[in-house]
Structure formats: C-alpha cells, structure tokens
PDB file of N, CA and C in Angstrom:
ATOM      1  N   UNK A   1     105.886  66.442 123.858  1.00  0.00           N
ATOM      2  CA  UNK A   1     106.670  67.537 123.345  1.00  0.00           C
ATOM      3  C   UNK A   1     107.332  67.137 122.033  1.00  0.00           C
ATOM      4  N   UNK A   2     107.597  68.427 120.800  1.00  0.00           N
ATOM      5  CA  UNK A   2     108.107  68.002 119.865  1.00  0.00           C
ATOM      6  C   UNK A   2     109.447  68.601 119.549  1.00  0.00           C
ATOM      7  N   UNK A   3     110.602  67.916 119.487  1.00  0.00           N
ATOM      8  CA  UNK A   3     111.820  68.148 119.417  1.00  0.00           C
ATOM      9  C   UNK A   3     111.965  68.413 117.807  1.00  0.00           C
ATOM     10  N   UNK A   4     112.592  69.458 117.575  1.00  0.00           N
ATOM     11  CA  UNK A   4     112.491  70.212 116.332  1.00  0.00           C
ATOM     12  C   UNK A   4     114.356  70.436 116.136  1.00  0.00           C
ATOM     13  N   UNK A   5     115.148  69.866 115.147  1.00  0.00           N
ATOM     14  CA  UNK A   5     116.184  69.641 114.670  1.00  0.00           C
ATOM     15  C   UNK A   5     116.421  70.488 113.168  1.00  0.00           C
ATOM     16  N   UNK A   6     117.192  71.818 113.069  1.00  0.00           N
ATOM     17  CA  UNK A   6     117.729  72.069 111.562  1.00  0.00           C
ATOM     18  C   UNK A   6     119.020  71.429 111.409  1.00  0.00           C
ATOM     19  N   UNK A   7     119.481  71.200 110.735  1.00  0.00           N
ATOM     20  CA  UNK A   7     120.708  70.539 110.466  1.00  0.00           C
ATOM     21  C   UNK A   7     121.651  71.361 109.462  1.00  0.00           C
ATOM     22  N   UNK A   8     122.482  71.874 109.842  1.00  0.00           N
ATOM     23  CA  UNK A   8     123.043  73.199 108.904  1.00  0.00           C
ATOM     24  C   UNK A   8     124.580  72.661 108.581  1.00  0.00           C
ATOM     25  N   UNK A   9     125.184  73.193 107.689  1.00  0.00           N
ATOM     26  CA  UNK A   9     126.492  72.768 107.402  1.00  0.00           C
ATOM     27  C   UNK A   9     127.409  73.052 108.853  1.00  0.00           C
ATOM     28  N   UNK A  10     127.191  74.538 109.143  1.00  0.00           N
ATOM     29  CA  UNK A  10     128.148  74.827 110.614  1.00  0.00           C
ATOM     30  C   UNK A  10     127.579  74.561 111.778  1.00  0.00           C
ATOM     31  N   UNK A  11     125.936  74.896 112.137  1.00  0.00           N
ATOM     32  CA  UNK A  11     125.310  74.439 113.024  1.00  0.00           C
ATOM     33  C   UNK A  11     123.651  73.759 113.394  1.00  0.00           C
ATOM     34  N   UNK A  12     124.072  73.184 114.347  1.00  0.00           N
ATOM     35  CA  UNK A  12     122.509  72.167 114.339  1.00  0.00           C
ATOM     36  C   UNK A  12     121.724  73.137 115.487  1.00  0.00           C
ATOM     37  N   UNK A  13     120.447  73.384 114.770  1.00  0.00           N
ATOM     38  CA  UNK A  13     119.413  74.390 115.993  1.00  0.00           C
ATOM     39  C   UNK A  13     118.587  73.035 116.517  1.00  0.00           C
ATOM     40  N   UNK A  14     118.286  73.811 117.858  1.00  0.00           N
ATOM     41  CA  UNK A  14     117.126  72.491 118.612  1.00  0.00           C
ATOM     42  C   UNK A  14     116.518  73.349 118.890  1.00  0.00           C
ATOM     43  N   UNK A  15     115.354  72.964 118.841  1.00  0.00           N
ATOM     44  CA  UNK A  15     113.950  74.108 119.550  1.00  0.00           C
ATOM     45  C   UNK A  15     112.677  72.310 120.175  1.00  0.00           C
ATOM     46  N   UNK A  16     112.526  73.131 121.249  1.00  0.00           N
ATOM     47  CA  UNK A  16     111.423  72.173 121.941  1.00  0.00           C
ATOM     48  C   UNK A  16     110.353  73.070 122.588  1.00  0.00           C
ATOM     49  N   UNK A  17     109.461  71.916 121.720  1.00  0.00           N
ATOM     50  CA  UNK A  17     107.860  73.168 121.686  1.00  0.00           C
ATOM     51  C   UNK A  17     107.179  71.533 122.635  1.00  0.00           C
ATOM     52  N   UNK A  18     106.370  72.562 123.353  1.00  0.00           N
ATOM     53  CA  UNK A  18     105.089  72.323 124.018  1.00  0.00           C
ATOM     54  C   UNK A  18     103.761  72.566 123.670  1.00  0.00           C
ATOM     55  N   UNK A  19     103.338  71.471 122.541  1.00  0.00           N
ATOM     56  CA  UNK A  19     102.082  72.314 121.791  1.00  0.00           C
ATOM     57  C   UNK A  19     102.666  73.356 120.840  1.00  0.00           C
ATOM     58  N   UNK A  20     102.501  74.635 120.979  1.00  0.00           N
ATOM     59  CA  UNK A  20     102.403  76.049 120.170  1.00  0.00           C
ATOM     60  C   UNK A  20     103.428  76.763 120.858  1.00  0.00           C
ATOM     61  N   UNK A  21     103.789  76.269 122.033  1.00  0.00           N
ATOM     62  CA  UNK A  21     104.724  76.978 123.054  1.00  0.00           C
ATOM     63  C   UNK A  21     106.392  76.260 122.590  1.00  0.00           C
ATOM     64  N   UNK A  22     107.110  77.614 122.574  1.00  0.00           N
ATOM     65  CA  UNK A  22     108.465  77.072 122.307  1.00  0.00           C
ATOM     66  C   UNK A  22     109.290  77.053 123.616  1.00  0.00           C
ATOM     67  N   UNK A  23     109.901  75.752 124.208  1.00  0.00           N
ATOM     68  CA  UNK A  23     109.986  75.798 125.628  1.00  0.00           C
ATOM     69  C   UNK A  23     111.458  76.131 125.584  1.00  0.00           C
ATOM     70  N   UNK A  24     112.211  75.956 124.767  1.00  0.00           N
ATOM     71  CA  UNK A  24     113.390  76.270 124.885  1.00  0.00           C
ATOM     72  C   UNK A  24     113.943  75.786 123.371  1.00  0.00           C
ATOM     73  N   UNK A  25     115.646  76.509 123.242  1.00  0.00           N
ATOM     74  CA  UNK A  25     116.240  76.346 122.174  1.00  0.00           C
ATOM     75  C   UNK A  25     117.812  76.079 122.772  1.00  0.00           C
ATOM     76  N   UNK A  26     118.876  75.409 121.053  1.00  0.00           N
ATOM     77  CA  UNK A  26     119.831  75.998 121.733  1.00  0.00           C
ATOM     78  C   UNK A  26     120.149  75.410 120.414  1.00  0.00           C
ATOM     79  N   UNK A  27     121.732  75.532 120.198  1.00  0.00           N
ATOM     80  CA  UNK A  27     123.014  74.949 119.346  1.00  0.00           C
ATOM     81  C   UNK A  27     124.002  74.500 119.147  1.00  0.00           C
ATOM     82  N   UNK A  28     124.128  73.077 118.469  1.00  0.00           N
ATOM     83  CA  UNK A  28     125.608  72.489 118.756  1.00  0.00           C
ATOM     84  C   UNK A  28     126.112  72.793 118.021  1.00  0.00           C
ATOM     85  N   UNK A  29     127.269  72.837 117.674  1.00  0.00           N
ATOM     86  CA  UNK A  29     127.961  72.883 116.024  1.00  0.00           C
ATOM     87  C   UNK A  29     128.081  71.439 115.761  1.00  0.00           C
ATOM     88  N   UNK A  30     127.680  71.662 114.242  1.00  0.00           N
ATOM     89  CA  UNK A  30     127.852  70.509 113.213  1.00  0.00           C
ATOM     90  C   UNK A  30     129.238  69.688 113.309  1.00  0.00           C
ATOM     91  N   UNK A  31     129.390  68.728 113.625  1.00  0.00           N
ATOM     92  CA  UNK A  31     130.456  67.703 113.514  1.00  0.00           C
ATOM     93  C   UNK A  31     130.517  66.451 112.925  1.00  0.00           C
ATOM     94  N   UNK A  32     131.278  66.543 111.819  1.00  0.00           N
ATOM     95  CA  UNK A  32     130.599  65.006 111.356  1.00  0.00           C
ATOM     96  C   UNK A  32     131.118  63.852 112.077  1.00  0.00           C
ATOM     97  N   UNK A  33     132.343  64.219 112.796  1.00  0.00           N
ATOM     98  CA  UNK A  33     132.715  63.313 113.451  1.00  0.00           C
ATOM     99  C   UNK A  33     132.237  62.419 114.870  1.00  0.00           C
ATOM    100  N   UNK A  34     131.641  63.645 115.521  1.00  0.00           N
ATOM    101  CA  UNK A  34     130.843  63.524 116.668  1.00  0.00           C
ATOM    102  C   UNK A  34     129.916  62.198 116.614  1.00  0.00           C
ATOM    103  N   UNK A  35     130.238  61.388 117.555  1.00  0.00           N
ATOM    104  CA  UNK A  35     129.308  60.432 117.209  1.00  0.00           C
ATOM    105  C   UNK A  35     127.869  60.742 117.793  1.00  0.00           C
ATOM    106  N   UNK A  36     126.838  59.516 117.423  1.00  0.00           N
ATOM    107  CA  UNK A  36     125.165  59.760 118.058  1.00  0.00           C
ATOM    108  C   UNK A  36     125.348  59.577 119.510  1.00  0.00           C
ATOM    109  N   UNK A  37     126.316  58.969 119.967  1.00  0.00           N
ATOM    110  CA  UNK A  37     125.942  58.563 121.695  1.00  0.00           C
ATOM    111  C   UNK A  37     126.326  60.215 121.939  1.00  0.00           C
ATOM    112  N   UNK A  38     127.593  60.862 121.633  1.00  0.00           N
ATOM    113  CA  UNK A  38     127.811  62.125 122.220  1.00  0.00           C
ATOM    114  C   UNK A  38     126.881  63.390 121.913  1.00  0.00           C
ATOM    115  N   UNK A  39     125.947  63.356 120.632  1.00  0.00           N
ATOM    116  CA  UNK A  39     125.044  64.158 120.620  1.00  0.00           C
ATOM    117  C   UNK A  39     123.925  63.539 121.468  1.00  0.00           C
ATOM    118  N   UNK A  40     123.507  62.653 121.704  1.00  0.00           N
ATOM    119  CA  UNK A  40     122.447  61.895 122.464  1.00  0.00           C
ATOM    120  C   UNK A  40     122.926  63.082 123.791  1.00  0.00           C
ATOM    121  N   UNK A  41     124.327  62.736 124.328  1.00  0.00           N
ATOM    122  CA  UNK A  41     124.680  62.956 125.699  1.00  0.00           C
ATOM    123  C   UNK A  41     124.352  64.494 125.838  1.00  0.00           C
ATOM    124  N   UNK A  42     124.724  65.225 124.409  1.00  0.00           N
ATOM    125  CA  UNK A  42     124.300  67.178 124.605  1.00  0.00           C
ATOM    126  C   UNK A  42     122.845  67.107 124.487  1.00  0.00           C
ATOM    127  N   UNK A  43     122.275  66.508 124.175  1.00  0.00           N
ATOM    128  CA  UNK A  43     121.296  66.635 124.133  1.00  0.00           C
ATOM    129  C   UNK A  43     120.230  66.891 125.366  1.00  0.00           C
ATOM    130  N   UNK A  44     120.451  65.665 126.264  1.00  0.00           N
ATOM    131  CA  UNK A  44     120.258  64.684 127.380  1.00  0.00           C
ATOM    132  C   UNK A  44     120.773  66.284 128.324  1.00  0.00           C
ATOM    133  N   UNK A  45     122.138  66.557 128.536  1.00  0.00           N
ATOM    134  CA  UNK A  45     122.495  67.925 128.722  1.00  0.00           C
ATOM    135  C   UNK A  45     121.374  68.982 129.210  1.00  0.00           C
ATOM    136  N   UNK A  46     121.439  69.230 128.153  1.00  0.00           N
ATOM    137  CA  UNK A  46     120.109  70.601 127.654  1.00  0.00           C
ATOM    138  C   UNK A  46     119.028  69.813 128.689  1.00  0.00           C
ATOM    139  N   UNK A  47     117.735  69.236 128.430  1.00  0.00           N
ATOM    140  CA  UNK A  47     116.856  68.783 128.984  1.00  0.00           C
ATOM    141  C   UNK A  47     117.513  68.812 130.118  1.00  0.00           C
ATOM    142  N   UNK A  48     118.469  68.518 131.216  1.00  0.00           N
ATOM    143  CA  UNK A  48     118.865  67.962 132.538  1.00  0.00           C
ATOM    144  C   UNK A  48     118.765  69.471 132.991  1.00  0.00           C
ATOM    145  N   UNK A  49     119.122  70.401 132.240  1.00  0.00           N
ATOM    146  CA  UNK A  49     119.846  71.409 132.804  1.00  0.00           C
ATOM    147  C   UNK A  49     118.331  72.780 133.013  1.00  0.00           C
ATOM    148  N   UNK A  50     117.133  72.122 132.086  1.00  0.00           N
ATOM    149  CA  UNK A  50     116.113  73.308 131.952  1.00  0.00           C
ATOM    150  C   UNK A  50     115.295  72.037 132.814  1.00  0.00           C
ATOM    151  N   UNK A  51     115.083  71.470 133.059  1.00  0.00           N
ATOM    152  CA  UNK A  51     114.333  70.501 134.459  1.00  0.00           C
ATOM    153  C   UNK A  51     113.188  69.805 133.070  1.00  0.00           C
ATOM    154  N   UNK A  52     113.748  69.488 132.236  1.00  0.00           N
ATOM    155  CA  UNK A  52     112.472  68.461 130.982  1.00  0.00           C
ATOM    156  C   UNK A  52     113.021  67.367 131.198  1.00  0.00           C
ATOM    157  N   UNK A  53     112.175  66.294 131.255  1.00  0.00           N
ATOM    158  CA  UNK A  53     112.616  64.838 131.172  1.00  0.00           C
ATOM    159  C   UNK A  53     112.885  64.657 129.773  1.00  0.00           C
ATOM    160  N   UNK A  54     113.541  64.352 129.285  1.00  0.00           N
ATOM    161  CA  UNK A  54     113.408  63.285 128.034  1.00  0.00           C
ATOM    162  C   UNK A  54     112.671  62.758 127.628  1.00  0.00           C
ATOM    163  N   UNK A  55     111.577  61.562 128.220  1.00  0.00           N
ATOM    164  CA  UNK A  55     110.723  60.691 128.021  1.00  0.00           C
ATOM    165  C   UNK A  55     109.900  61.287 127.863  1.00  0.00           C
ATOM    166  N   UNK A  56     109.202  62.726 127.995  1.00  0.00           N
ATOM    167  CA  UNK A  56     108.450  63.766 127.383  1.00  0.00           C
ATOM    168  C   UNK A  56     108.578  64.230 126.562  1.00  0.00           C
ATOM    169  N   UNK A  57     109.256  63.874 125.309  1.00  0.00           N
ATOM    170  CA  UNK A  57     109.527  63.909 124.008  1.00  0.00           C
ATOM    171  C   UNK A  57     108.708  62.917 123.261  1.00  0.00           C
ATOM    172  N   UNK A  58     107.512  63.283 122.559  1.00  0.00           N
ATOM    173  CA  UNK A  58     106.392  62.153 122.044  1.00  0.00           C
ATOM    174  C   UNK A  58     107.419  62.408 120.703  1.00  0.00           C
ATOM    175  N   UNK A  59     107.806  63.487 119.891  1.00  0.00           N
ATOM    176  CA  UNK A  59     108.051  63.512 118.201  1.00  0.00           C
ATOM    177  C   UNK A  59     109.025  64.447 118.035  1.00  0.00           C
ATOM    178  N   UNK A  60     109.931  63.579 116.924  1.00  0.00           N
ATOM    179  CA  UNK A  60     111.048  64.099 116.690  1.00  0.00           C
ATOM    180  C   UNK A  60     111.488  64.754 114.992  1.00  0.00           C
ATOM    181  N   UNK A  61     111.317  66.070 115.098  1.00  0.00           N
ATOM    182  CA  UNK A  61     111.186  66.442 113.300  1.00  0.00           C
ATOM    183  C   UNK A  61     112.423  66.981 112.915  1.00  0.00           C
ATOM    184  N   UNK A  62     113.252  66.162 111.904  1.00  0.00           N
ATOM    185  CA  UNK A  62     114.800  66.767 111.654  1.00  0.00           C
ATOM    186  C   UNK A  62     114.369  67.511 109.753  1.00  0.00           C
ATOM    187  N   UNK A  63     115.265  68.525 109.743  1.00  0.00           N
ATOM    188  CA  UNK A  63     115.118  69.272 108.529  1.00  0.00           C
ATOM    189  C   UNK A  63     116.577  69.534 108.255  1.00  0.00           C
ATOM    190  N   UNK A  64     116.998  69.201 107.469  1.00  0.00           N
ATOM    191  CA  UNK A  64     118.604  69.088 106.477  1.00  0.00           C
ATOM    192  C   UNK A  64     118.402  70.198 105.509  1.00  0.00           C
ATOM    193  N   UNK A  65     118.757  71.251 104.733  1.00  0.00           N
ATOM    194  CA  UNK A  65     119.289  71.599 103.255  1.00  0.00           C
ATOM    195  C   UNK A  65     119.808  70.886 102.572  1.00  0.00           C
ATOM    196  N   UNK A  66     121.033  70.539 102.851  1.00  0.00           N
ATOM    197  CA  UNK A  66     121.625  69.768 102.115  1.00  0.00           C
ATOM    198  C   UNK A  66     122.983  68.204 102.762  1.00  0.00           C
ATOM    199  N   UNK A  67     123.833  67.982 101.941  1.00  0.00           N
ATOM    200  CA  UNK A  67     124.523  66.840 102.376  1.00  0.00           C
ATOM    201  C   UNK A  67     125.379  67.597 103.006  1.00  0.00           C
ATOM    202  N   UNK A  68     126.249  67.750 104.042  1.00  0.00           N
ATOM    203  CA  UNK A  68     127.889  67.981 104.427  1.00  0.00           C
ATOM    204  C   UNK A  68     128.555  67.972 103.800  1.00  0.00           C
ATOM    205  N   UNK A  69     128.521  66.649 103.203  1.00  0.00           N
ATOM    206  CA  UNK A  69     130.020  66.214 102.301  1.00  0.00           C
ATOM    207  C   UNK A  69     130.145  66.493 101.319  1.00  0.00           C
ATOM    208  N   UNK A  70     128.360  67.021 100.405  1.00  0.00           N
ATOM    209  CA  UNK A  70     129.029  67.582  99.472  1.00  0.00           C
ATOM    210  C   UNK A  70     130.232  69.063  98.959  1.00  0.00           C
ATOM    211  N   UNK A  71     130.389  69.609 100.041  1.00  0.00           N
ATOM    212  CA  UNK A  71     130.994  70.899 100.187  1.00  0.00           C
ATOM    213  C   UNK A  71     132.305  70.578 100.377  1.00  0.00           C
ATOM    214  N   UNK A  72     133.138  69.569 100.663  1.00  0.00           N
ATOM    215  CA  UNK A  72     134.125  68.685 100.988  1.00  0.00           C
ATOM    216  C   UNK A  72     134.830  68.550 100.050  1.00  0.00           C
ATOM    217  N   UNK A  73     136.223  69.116  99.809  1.00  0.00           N
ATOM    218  CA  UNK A  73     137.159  68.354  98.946  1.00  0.00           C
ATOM    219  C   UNK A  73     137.438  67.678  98.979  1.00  0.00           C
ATOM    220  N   UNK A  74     137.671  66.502  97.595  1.00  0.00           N
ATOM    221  CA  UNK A  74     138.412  65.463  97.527  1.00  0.00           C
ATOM    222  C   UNK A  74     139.287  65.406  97.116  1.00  0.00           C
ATOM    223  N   UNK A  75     140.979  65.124  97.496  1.00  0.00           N
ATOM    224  CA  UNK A  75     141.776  64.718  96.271  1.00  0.00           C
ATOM    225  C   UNK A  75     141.516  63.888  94.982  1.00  0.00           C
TER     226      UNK A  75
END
C-alpha cells in the first residue's frame, strides 16, 4: 500500500491507496511543534482504527508547497 502525505500550512491530508483503490483518508492539522513520535502515534491511530496493519505500507509519497516558516514573523 501507498501512503500518500500533502503537507499544507494548516493541514496535513493522508490518503492510503491500494493499487488504484483509495482505502481511506483523513487529517491532522499542521503543527510544527508536534513531534515525529506523536504523528507516528496518529498515524498508527488511523490504521488501528480501519483494521490496516502498518507493515502493509510498501511506499511513502510526501508533497509540500511550500516552507511553514516562511509565513512566520520574525522580530
């Protein structure tokens, strides 16, 4: 299965396709603070909760626009 990641300033889409088949979706909001173990854990979430293992994840495709921070004031 291929785990499909947009990465948006307010929110991150997940879509997991089976082949051509889209098996499910969903959305976290963007946090820059959030660390990787706690998105790992929503992640992990989702899959627990629609009956997908994890380890049935062969490929992982992330797509950004742009940086976060550049939108960020600085003093």
């Amino acid at each position: 299965m291929l785990l499909a990641i947009d990465v948006g300033n307010t929110n991150m889409v997940f879509g997991l396709y089976d082949g051509d088949k889209l098996r499910g979706s969903f959305r976290i909001s963007t946090n820059s603070e959030r660390t990787s173990d706690e998105l790992g854990m929503l992640i992990a979430q989702y899959y627990h909760f629609h009956d997908i293992a994890c380890a049935d994840t062969t490929a992982v495709v992330i797509a950004s626009a742009g940086d976060v921070h550049a939108h960020q004031r600085h003093p």
